[in-house]
N, C-alpha and C. Protein backbone atom coordinates (compact mmCIF):
# COMPACT_ATOMS: atom_id res chain seq x y z
N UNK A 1 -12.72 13.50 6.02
CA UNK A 1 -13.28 12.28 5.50
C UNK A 1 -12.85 11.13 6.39
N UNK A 2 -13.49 9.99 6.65
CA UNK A 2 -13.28 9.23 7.60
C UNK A 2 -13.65 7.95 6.30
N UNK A 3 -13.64 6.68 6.76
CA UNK A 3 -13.80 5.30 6.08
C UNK A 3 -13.66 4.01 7.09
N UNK A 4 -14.28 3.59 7.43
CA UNK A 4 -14.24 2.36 8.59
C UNK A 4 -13.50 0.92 7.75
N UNK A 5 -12.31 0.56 7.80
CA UNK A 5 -12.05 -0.49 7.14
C UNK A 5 -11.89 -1.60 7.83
N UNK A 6 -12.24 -3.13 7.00
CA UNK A 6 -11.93 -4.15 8.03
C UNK A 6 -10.48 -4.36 7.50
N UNK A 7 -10.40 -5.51 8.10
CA UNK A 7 -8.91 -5.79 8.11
C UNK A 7 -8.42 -6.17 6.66
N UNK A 8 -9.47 -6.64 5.81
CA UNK A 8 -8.85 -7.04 4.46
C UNK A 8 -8.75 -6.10 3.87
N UNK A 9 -9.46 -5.38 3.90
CA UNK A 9 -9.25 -4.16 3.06
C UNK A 9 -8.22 -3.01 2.92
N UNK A 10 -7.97 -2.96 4.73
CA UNK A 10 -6.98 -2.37 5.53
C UNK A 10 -5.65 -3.24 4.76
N UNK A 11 -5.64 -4.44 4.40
CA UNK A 11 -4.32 -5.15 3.96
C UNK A 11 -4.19 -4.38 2.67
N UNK A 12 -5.71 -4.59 2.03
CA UNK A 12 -5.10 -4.19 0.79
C UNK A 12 -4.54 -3.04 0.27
N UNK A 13 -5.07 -2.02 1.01
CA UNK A 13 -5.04 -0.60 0.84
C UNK A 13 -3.01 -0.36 0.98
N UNK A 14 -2.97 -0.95 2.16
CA UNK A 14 -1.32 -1.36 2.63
C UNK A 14 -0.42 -1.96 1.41
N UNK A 15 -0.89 -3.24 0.74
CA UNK A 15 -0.23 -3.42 -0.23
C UNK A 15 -0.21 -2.42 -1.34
N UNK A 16 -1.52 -1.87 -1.55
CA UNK A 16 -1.64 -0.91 -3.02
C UNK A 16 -0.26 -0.22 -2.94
N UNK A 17 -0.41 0.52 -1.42
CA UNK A 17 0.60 1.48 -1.24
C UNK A 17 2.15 0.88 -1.60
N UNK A 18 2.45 -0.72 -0.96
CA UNK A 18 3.76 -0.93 -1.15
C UNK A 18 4.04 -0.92 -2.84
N UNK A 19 2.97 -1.46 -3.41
CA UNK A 19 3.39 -1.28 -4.98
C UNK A 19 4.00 -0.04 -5.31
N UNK A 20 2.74 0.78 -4.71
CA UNK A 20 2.97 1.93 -5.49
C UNK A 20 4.50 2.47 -4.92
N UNK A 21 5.18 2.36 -4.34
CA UNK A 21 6.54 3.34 -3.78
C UNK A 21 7.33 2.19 -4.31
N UNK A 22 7.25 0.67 -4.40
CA UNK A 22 8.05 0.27 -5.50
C UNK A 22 7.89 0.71 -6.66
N UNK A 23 7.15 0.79 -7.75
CA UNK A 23 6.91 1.25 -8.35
C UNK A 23 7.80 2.87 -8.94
N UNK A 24 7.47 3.99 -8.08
CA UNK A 24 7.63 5.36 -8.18
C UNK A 24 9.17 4.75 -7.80
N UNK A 25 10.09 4.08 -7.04
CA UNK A 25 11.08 4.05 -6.90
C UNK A 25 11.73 3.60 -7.97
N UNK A 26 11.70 2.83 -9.19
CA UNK A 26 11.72 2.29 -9.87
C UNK A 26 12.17 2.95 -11.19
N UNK A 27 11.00 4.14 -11.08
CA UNK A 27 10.60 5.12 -11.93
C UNK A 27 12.14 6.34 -11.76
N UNK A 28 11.91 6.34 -10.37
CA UNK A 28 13.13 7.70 -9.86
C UNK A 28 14.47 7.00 -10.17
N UNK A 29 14.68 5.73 -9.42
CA UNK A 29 15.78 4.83 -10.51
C UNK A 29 16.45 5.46 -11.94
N UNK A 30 15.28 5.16 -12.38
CA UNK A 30 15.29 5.14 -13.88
C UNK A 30 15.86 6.44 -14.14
N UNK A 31 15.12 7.42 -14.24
CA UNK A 31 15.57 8.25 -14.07
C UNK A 31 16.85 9.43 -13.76
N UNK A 32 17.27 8.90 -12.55
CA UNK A 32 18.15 9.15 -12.04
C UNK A 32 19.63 9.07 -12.54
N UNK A 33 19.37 7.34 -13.18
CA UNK A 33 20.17 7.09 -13.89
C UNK A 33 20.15 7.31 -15.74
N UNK A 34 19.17 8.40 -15.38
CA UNK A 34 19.63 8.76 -17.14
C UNK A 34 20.23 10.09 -17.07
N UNK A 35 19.74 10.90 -15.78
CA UNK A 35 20.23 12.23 -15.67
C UNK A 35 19.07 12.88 -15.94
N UNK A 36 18.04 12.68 -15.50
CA UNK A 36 16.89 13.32 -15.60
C UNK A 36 16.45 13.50 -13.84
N UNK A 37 17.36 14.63 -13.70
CA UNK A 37 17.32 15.04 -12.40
C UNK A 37 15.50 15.99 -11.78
N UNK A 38 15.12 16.27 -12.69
CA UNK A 38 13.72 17.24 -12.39
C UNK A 38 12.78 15.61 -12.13
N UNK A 39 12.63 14.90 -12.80
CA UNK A 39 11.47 13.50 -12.67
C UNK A 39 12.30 13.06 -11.86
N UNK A 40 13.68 12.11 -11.44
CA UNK A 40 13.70 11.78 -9.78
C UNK A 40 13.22 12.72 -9.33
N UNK A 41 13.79 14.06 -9.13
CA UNK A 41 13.22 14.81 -7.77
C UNK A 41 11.88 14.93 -7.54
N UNK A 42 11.22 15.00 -8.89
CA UNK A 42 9.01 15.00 -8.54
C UNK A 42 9.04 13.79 -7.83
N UNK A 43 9.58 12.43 -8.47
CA UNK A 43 8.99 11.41 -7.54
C UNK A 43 9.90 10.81 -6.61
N UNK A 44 10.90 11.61 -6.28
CA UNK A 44 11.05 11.32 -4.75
C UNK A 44 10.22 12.33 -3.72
N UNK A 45 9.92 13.10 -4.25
CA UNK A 45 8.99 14.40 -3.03
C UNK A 45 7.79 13.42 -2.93
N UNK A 46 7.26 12.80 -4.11
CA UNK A 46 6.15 12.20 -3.71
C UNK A 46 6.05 11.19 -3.25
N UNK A 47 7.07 10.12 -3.26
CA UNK A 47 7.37 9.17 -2.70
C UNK A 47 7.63 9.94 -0.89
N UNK A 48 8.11 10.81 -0.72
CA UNK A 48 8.07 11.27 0.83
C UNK A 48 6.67 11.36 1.48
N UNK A 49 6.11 12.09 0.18
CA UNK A 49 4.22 11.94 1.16
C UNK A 49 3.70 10.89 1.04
N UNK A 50 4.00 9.68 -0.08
CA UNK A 50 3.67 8.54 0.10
C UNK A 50 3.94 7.54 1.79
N UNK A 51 5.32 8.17 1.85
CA UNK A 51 5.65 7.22 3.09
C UNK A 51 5.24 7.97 4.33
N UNK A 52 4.53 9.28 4.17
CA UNK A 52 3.49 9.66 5.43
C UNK A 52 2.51 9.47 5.56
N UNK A 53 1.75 8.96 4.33
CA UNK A 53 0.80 8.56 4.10
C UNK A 53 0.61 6.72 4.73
N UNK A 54 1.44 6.45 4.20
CA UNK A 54 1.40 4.63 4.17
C UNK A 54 1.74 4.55 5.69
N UNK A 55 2.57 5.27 6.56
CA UNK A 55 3.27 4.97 7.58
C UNK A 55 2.15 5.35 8.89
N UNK A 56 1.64 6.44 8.44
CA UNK A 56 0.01 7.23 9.37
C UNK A 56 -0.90 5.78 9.26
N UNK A 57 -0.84 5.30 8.05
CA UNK A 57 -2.02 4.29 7.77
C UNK A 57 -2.02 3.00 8.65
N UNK A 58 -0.72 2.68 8.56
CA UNK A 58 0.17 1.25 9.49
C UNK A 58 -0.07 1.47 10.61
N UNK A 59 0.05 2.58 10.87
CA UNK A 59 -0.10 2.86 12.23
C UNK A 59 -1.39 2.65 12.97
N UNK A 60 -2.28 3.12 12.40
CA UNK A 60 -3.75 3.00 12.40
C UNK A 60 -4.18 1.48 12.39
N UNK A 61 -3.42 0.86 11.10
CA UNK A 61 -4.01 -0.34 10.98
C UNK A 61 -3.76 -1.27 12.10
N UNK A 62 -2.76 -1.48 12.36
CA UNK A 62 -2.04 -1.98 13.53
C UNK A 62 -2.63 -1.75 14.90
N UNK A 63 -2.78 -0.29 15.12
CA UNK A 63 -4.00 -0.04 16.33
C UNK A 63 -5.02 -1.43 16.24
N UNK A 64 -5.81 -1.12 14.99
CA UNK A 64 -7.32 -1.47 14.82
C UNK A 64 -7.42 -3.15 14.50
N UNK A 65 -6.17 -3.48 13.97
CA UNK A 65 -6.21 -5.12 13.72
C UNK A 65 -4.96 -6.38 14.01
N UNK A 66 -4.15 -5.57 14.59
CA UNK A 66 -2.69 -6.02 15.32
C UNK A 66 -1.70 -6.00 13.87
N UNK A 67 -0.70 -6.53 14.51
CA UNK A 67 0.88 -6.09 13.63
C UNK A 67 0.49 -7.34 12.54
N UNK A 68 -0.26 -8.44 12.67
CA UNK A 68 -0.03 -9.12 11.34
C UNK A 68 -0.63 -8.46 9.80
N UNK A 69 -1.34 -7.34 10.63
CA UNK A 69 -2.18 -6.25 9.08
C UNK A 69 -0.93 -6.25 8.44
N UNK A 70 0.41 -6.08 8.38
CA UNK A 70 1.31 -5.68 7.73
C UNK A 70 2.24 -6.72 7.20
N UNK A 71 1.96 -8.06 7.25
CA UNK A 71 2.04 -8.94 6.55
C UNK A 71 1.95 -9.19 4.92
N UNK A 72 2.26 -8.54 4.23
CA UNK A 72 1.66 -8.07 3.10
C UNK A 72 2.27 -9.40 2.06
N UNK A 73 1.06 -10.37 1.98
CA UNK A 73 1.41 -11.78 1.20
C UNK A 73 0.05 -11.54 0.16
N UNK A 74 -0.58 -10.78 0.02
CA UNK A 74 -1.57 -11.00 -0.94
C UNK A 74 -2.57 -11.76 -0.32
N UNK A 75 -2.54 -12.22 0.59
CA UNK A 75 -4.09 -12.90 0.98
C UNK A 75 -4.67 -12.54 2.22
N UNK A 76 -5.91 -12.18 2.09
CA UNK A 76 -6.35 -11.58 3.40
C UNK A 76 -6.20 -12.07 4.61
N UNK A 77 -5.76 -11.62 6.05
CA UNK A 77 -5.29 -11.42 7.37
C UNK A 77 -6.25 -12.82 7.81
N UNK A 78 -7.34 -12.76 7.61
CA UNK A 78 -7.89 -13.87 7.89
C UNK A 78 -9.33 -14.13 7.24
N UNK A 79 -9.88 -15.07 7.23
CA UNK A 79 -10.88 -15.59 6.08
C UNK A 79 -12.38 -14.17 6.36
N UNK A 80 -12.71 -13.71 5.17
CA UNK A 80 -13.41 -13.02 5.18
C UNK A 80 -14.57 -13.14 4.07
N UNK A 81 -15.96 -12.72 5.01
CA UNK A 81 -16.90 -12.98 4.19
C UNK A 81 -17.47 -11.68 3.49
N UNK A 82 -17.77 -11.51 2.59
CA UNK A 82 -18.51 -10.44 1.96
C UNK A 82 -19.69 -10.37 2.71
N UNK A 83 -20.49 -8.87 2.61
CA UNK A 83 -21.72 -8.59 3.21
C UNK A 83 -22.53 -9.49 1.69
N UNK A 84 -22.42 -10.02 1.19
CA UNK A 84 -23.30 -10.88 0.07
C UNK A 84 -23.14 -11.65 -0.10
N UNK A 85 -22.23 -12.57 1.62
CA UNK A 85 -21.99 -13.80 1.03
C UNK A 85 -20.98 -14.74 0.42
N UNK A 86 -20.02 -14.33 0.02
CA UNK A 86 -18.79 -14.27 -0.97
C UNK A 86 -18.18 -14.07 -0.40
N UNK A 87 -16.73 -15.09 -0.83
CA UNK A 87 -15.14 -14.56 -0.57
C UNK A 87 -14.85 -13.72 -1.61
N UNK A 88 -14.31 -12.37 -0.80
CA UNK A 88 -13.34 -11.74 -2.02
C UNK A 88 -12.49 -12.37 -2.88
N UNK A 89 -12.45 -11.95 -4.16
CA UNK A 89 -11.29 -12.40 -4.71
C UNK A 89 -10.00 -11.35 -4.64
N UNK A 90 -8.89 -12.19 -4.74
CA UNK A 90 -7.74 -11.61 -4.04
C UNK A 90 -6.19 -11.55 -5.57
N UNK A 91 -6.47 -10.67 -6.21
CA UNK A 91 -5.72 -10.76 -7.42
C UNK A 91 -4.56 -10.25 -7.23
N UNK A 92 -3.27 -10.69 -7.87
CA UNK A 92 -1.94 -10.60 -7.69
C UNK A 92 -1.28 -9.76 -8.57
N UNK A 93 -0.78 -8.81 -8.62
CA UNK A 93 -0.03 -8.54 -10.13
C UNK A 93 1.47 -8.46 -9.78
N UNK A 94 1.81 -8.62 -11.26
CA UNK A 94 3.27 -8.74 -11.63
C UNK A 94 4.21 -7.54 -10.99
């Protein structure tokens, strides 16, 4: 499977990912510190393919749109127009 991304998207895809391994780290934390040794260990294995995943991706992105793709502030790399016209909207979460 292939996907041609521009650069905003390429950001976002980058941030999804940083959530998500904060997130799962968070989780294994938790965990960890209750003594629930089987759930850290699921989500640290997956947190490992996460960071081959995210790290293959950076890599790529960086090829295709330079090192500021990895700037990860929530707002796109630089002003982008929708094929309809429109600025994306660019939503934040907690």
């Amino acid at each position: 499977m292939t996907y041609d991304f521009d650069n905003w998207r390429a950001n976002m895809v980058l941030e999804a990912l940083q959530a998500l391994d904060e997130k799962w780290t968070a989780i294994r934390d938790a965990a960890a510190a209750k003594g629930d040794e089987d759930t850290a260990a699921d989500y640290g294995n997956d947190m490992i393919r996460l960071s081959i995943l995210r790290d293959g991706f950076e890599v790529k992105a960086i090829e295709a749109f330079g090192v500021n793709i990895t700037k990860l502030s929530g707002e796109p790399c630089a002003p982008v127009t929708l094929p309809n016209g429109e600025q994306p909207q660019i939503r934040k979460y907690p």
